[in-house]
Protein backbone atom coordinates (compact mmCIF):
# COMPACT_ATOMS: atom_id res chain seq x y z
CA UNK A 1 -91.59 1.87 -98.66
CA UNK A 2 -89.41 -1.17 -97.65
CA UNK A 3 -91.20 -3.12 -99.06
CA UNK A 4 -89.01 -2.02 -102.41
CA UNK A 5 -85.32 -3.03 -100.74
CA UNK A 6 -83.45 -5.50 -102.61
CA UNK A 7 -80.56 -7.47 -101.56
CA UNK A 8 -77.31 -7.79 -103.72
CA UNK A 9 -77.07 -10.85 -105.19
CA UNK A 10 -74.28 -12.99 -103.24
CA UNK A 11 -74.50 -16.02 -105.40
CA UNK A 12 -72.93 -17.54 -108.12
CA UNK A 13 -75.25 -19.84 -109.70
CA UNK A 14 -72.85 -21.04 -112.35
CA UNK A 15 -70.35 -21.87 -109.37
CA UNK A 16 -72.43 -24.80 -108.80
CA UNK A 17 -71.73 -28.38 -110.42
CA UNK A 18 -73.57 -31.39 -109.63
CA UNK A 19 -72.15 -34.04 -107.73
CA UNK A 20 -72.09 -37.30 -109.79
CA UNK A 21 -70.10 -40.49 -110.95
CA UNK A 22 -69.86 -40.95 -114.14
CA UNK A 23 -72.04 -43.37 -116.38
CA UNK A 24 -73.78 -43.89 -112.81
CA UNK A 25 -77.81 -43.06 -113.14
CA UNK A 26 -79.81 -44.66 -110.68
CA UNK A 27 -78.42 -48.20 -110.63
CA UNK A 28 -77.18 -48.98 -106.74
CA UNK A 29 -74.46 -51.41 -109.18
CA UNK A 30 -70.43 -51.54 -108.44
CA UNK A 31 -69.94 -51.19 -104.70
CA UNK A 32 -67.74 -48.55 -104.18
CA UNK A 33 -65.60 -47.08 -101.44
CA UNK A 34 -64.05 -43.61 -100.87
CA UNK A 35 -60.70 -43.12 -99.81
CA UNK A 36 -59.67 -40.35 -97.46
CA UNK A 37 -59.40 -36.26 -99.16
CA UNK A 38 -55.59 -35.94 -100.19
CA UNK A 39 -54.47 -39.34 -101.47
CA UNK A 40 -52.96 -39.11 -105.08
CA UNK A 41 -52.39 -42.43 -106.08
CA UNK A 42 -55.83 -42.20 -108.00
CA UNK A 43 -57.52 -39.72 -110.56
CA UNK A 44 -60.37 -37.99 -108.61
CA UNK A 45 -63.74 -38.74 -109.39
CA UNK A 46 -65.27 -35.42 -108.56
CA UNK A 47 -63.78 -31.82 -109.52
CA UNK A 48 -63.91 -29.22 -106.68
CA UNK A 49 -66.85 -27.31 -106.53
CA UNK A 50 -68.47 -24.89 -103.85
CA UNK A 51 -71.59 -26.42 -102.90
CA UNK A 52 -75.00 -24.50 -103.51
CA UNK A 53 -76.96 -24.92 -100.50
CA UNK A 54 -80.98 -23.81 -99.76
CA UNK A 55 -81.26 -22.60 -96.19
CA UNK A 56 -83.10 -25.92 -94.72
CA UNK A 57 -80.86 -28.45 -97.32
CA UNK A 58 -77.25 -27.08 -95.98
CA UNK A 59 -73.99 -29.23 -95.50
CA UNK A 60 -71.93 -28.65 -92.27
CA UNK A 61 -68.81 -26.26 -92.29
CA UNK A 62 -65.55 -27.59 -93.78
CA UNK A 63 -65.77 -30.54 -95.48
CA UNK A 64 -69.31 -29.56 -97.46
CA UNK A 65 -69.02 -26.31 -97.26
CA UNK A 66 -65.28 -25.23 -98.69
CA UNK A 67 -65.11 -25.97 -102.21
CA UNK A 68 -62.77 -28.83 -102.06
CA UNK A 69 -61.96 -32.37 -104.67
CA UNK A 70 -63.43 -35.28 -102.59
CA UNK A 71 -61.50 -38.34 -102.52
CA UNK A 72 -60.84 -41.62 -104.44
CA UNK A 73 -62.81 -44.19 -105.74
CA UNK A 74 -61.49 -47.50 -104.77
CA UNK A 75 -63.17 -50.43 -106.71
CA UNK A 76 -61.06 -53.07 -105.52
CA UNK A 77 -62.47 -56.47 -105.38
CA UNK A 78 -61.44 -57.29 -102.12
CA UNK A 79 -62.85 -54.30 -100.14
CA UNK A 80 -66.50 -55.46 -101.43
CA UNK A 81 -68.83 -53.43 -98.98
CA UNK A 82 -71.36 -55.48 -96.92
CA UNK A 83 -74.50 -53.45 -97.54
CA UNK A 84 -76.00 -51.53 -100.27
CA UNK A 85 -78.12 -49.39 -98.67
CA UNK A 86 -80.01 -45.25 -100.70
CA UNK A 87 -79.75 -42.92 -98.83
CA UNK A 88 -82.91 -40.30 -99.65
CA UNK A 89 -81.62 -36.87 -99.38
CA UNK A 90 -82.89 -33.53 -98.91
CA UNK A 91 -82.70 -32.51 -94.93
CA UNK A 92 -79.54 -30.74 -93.59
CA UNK A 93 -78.77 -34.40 -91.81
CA UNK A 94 -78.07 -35.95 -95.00
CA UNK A 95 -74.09 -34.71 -95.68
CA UNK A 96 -73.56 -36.04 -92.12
CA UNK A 97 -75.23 -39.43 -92.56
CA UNK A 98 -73.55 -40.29 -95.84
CA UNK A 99 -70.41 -39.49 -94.62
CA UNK A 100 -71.16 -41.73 -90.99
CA UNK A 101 -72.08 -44.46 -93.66
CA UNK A 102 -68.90 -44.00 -95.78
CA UNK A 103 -66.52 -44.55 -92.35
CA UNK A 104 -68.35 -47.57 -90.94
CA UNK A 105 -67.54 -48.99 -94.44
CA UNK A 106 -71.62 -49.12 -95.50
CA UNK A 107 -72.20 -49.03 -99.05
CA UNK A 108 -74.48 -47.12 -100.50
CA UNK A 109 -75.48 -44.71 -102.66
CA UNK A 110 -77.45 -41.10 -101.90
CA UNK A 111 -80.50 -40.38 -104.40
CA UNK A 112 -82.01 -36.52 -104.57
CA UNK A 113 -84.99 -35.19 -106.79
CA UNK A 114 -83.90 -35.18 -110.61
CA UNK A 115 -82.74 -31.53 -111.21
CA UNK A 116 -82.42 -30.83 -106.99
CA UNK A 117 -79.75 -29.03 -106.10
CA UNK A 118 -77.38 -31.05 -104.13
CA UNK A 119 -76.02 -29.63 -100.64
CA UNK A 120 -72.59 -30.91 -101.05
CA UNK A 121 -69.69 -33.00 -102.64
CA UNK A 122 -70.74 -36.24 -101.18
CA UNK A 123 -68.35 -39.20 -100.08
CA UNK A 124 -70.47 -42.13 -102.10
CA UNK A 125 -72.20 -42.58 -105.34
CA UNK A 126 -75.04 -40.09 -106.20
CA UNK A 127 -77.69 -42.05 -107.94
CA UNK A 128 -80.11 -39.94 -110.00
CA UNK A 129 -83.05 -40.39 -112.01
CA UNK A 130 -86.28 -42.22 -111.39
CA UNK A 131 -86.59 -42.58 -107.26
CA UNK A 132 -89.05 -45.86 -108.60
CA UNK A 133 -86.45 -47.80 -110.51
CA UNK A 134 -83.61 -46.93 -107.74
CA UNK A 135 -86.17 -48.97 -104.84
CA UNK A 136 -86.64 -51.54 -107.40
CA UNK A 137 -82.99 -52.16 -107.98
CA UNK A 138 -82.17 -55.53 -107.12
CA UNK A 139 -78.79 -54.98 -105.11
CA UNK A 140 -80.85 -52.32 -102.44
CA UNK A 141 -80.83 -54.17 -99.05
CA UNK A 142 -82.19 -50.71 -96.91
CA UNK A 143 -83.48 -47.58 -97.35
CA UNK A 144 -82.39 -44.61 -94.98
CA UNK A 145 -84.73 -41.72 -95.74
CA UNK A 146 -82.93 -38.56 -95.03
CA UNK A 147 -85.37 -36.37 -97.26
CA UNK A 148 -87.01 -33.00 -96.39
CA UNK A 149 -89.46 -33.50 -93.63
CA UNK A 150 -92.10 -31.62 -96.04
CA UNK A 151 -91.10 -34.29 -98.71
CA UNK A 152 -93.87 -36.61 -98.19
CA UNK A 153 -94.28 -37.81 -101.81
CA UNK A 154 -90.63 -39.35 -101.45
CA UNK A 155 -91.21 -40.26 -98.43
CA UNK A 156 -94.47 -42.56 -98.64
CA UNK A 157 -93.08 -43.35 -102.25
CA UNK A 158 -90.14 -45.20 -100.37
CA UNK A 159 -92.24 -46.14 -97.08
CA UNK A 160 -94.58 -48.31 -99.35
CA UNK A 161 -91.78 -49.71 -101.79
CA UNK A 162 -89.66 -51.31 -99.24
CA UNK A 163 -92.89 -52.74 -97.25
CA UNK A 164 -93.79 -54.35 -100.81
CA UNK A 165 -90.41 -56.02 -101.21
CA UNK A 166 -89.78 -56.93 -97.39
CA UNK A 167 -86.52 -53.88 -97.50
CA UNK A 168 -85.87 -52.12 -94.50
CA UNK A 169 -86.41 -48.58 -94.45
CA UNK A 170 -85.91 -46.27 -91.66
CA UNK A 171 -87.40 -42.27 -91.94
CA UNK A 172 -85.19 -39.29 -89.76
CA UNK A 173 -88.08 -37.47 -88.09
CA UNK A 174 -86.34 -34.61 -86.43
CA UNK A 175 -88.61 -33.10 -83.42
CA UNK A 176 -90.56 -30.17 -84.38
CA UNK A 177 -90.11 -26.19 -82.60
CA UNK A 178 -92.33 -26.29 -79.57
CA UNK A 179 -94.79 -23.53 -79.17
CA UNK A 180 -93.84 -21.46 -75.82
CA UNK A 181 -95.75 -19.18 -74.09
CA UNK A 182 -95.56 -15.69 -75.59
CA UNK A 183 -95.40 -17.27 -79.45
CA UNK A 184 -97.74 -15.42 -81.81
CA UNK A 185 -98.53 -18.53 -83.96
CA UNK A 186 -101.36 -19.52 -86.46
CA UNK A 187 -101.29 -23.42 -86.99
CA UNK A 188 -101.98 -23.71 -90.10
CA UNK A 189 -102.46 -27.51 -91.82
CA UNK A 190 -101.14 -26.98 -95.29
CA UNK A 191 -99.23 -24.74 -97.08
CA UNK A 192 -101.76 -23.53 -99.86
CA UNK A 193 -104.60 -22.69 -96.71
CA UNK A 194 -101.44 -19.54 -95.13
CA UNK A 195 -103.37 -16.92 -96.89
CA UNK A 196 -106.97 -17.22 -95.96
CA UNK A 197 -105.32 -16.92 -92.01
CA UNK A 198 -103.23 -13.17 -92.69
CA UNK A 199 -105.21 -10.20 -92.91
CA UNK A 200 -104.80 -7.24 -95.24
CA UNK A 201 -102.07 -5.28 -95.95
CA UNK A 202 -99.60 -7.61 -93.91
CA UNK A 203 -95.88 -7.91 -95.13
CA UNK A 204 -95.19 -11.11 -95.01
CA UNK A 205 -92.06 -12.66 -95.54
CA UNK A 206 -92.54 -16.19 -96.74
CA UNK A 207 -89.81 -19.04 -95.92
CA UNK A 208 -91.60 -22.13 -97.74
CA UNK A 209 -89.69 -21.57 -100.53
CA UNK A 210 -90.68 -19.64 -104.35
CA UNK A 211 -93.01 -22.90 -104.97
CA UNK A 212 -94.92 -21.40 -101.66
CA UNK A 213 -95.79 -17.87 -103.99
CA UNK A 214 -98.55 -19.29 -106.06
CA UNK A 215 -100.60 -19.52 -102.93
CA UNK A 216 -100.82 -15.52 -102.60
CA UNK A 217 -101.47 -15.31 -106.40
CA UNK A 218 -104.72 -13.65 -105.19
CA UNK A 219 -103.66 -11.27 -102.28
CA UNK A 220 -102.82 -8.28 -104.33
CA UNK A 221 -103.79 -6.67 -100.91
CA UNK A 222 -100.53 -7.97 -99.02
CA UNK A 223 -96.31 -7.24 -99.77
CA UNK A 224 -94.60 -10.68 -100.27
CA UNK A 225 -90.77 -10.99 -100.10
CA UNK A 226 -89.10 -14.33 -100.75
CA UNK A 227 -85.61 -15.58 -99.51
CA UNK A 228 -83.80 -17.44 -102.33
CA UNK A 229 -79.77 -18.20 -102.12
CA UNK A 230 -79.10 -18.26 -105.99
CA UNK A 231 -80.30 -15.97 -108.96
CA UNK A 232 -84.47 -16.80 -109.46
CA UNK A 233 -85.39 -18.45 -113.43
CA UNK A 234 -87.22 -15.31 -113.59
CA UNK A 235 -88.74 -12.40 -112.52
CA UNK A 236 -90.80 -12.16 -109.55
CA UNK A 237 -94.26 -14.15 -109.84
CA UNK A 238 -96.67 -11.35 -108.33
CA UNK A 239 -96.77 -7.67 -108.65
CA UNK A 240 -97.00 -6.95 -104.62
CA UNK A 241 -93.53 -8.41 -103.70
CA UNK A 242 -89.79 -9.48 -103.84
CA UNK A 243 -86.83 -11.67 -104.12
CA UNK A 244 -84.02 -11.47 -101.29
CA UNK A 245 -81.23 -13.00 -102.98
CA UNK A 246 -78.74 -14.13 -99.74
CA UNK A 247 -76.74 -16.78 -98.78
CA UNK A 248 -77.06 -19.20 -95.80
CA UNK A 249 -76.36 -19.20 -92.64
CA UNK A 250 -78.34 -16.39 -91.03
CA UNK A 251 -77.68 -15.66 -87.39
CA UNK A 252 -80.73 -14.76 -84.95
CA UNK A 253 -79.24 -10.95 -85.35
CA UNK A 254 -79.00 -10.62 -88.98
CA UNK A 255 -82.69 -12.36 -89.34
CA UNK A 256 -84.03 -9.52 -86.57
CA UNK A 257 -82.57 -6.83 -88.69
CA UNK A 258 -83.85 -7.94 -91.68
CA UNK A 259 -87.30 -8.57 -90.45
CA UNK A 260 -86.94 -4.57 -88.88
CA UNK A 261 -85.96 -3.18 -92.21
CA UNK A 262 -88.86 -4.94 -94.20
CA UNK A 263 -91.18 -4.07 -91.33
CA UNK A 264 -92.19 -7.34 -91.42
CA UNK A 265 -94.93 -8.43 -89.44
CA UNK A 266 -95.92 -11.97 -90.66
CA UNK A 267 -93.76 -14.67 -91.28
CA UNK A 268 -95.05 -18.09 -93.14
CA UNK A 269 -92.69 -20.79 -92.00
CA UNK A 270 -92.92 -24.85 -92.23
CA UNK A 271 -92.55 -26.35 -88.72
CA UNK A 272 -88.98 -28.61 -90.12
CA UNK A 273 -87.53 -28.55 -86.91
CA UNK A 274 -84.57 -27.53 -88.26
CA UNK A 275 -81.44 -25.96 -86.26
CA UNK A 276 -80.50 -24.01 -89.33
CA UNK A 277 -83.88 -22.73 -90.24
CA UNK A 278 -84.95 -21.95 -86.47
CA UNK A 279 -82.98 -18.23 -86.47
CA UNK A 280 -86.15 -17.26 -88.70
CA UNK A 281 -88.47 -18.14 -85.70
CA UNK A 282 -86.33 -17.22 -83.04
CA UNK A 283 -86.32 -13.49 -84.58
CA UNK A 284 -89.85 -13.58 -85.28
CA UNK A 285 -90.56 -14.38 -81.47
CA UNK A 286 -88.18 -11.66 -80.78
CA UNK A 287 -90.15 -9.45 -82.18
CA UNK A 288 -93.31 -10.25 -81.53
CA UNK A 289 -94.37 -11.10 -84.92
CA UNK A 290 -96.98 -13.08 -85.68
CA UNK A 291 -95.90 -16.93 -87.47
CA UNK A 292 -98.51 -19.14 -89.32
CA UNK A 293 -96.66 -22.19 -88.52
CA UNK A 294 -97.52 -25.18 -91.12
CA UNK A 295 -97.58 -28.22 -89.75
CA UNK A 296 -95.46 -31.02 -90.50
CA UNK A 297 -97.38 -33.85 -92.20
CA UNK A 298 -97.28 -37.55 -90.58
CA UNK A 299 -95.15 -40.32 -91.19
CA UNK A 300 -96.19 -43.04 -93.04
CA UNK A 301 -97.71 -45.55 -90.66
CA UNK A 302 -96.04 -48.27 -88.70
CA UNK A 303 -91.87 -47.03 -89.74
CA UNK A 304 -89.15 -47.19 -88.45
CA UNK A 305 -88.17 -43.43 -87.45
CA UNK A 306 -85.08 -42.01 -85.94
CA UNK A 307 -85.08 -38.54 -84.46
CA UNK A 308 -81.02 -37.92 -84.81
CA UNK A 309 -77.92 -38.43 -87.08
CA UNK A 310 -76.40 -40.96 -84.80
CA UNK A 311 -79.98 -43.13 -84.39
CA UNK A 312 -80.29 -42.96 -87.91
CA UNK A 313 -76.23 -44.51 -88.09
CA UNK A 314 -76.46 -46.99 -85.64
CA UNK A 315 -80.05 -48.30 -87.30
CA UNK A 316 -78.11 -48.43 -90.38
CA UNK A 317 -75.15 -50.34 -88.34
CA UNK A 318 -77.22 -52.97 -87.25
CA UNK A 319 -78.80 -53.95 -90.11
């Protein structure tokens, strides 16, 4: 049966090292700015590294994406940035927005999940640690929330500190895929009620990520494979499925193939609106297969929301 392929493995995990100033947690502290790739007058902060990325969290070619040593850290008195502004990150924007911040001159510093794999080498201070003691720090002036559009702990976390203490905080809300005519879709309003809508015997391939698996704990009655773009902790959580161990990006071809060898014919997806992710649903509507789409949850009431990388720069510009 297909349903027994496996993939190669095509990623290093141990490649990956995490992004991170030294003796830097999650204090927002000495403002610091990043001097151009190539200039030698300075010790590098940051060895080079090839960045891990997950397919929705993914830097852009080149700079992210190459395996490079970033640039200097200039401390300098006199170059004291204007703004100290977290950026929250987690979407495929993020790489793009910190670097947008780091040429206008805006300090700040980017903040991810503790133990989150980060998408790139980034151009400004990576803050880690508690997300709580980072919004209470006393130098954060704004809050740009670049994190997954599924992350809605972080997000209403952050929403609801900066109301408190008067910060401004601005959420990128990419548009969602739009349902056309022809698209086999399920809406579905959370992730944990996919099963109850897939009938028996279905192979499904299931994009929400390995966290998503618990939810078909029970359907010993369906084949499960799950994309993952480094070596799993373990073995594979249920007896009626698979890990497809592959690396990022997947072209609209590659995805149809795939989906043709597994005989797929139901794919679980989260409605991120993402350019990367979309080659998933634009193979899936190639082939007629049917998608239970999850809807996105809502923003926290009455934000500020930008729907692109250069709204979400020129909010932070303003401020």
């Amino acid at each position: 049966m297909a349903g027994n392929s496996r993939f190669p493995p095509l990623f290093d995990p141990s490649s990956s090292v995490r992004c991170r100033l030294r003796d830097i947690s999650c204090d927002l502290a000495p403002p610091l700015r990043f001097l151009p790739n190539g200039n030698d007058d300075a010790p590098s902060q940051y060895p080079a590294r090839s960045c891990a990325q997950d397919p929705d969290c993914a830097g852009p070619p080149g700079r992210y994406c190459s395996g490079h040593a970033t640039g200097s850290a200039d401390i300098s008195p006199r170059r004291a940035p204007r703004l100290t502004l977290l950026l929250l990150a987690g979407s495929g924007e993020a790489p793009a927005i910190a670097e947008g911040l780091s040429r206008r001159g805006i300090a700040c510093a980017v903040w991810r999940a503790p133990g989150a794999r980060l998408a790139a080498d980034w151009p400004v201070p990576v803050a880690t640690g508690d997300l709580g003691r980072c919004l209470s720090d006393p130098a954060l002036t704004a809050v740009l929330d670049a994190s997954h559009p599924f992350a809605t702990d972080i997000s209403g976390q952050a929403a609801r500190a900066c109301a408190a203490r008067g910060v401004p905080y601005c959420l990128l809300r990419r548009p969602e895929w739009p349902r056309l005519p022809g698209d086999r879709w399920t809406p579905i309003a959370s992730e944990a009620d996919a099963p109850a809508h897939i009938p028996a015997g279905a192979t499904i391939f299931l994009a929400t990520g390995r966290e998503g698996l618990a939810h078909f704990a029970d359907r010993k009655d369906a084949y499960i494979y799950c994309r993952q773009i480094g070596a799993p902790d373990g073995p594979f959580p249920l007896a009626n499925g698979a890990y497809l161990i592959q690396q990022p990006p997947f072209a609209v071809e590659e995805e149809i193939a795939l989906f043709e060898r597994l005989e797929i014919d139901w794919l679980v997806l989260r409605n991120t609106g993402s350019t990367r992710a979309v080659t998933k649903l634009l193979a899936a509507r190639h082939l007629g297969l049917n998608v239970a789409m999850i809807d996105r949850p809502a923003a926290p009431p009455g934000i500020r929301c930008a729907a692109t990388t250069k709204e979400a720069l020129e909010w932070a510009a303003a401020l």
